[in-house]
C-alpha atoms as a PDB file:
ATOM      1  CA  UNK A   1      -3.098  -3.239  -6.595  1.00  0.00           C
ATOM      2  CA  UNK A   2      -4.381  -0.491  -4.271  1.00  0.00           C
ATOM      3  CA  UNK A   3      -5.892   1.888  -7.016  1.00  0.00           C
ATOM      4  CA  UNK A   4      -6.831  -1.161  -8.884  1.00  0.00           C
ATOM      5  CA  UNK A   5      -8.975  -2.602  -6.026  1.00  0.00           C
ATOM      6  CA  UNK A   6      -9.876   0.699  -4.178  1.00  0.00           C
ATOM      7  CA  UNK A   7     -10.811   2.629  -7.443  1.00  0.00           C
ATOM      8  CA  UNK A   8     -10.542   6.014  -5.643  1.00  0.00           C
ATOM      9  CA  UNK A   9      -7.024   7.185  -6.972  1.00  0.00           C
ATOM     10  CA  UNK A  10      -4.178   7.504  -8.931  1.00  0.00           C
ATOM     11  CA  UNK A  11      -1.492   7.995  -7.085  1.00  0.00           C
ATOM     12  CA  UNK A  12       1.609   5.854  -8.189  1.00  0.00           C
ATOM     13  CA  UNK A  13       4.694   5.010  -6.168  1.00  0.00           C
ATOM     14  CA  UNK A  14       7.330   7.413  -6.019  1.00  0.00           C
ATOM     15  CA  UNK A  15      11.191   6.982  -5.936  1.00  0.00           C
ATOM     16  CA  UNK A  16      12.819   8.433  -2.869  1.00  0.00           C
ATOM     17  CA  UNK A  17      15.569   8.016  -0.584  1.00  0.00           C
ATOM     18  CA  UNK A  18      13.451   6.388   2.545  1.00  0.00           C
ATOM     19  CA  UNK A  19      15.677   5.978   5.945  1.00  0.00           C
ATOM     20  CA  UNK A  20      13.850   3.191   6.833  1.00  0.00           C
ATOM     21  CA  UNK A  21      13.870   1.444   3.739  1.00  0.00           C
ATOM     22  CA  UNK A  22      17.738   2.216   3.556  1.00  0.00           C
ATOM     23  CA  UNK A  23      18.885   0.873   6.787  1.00  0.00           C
ATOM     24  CA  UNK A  24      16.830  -2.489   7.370  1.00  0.00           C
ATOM     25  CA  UNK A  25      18.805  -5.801   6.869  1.00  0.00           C
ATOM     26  CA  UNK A  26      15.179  -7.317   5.560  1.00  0.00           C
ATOM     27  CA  UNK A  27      13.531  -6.512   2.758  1.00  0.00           C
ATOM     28  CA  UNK A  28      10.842  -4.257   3.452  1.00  0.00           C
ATOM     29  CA  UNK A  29       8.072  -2.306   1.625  1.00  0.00           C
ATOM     30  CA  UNK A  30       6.779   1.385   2.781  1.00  0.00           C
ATOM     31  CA  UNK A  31       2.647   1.330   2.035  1.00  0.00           C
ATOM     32  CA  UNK A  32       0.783   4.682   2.501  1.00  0.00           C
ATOM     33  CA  UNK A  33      -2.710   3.638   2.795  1.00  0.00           C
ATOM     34  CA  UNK A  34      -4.373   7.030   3.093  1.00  0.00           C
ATOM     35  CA  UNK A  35      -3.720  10.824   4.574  1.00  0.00           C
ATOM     36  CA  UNK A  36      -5.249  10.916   8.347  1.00  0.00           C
ATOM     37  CA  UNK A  37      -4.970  15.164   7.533  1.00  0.00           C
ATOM     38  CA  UNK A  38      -7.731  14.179   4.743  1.00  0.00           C
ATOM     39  CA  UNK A  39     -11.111  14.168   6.097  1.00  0.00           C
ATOM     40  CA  UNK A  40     -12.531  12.379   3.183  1.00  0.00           C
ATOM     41  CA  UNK A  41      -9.456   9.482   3.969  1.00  0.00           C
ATOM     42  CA  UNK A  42      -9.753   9.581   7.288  1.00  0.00           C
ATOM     43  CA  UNK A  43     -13.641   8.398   7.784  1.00  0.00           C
ATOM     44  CA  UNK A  44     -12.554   5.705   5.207  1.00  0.00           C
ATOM     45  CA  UNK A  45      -9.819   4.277   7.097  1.00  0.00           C
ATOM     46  CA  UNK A  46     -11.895   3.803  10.089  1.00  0.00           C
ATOM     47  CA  UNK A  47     -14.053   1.449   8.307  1.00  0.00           C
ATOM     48  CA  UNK A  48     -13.519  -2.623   8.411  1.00  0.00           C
ATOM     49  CA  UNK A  49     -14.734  -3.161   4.582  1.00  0.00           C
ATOM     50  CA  UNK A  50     -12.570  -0.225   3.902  1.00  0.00           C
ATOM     51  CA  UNK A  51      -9.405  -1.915   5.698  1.00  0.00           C
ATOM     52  CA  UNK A  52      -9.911  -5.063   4.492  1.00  0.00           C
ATOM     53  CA  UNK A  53     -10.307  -4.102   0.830  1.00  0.00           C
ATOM     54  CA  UNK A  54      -6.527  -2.197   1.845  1.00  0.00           C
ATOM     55  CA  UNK A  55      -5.309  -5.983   3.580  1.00  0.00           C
ATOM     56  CA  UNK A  56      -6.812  -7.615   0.255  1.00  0.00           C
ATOM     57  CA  UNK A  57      -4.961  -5.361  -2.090  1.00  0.00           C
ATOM     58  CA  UNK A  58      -1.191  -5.479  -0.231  1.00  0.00           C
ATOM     59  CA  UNK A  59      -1.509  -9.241   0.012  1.00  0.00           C
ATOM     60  CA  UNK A  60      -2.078  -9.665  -3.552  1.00  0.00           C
ATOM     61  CA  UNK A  61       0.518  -7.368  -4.383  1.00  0.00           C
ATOM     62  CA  UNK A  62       2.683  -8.870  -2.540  1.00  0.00           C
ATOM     63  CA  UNK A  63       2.162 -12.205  -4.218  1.00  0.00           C
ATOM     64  CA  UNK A  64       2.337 -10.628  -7.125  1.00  0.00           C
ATOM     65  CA  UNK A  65       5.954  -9.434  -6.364  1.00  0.00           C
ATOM     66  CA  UNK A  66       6.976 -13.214  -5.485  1.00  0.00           C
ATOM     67  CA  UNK A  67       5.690 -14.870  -8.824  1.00  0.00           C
ATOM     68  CA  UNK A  68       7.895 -12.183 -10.447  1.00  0.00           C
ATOM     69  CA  UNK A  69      10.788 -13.363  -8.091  1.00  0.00           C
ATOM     70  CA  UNK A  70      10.380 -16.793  -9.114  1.00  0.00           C
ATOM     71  CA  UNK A  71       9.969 -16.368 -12.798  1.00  0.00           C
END
């Protein structure tokens, strides 16, 4: 949902072995919104359209997840 909304990459989710996605008793989801060392990123994150385009897109995808749960 984030590259589909934000149209500015194409970065994909990676597999890894995440502590903190290993040891929580909750299910949980890691979200990388941007690179702070990125200049470009960085003036983009500071911006409220910018952040809640990024709200927008996690929220949906996290509906998305639940219809798939449920079907």
């Amino acid at each position: 949902e984030l590259s589909r909304i934000l149209a500015n990459t194409n970065r994909q989710a990676q597999p890894g072995d995440y502590f903190i996605l290993n040891e929580v008793q909750t299910p949980a989801v890691l979200v990388e919104t941007g690179f702070i060392s990125n200049p470009q990123e960085a003036g983009l994150l500071k911006q409220a359209e910018y952040q809640a385009k990024l709200a927008w897109a996690i929220y949906l995808a996290v509906i998305k997840y639940v219809e798939q749960l449920t079907t």
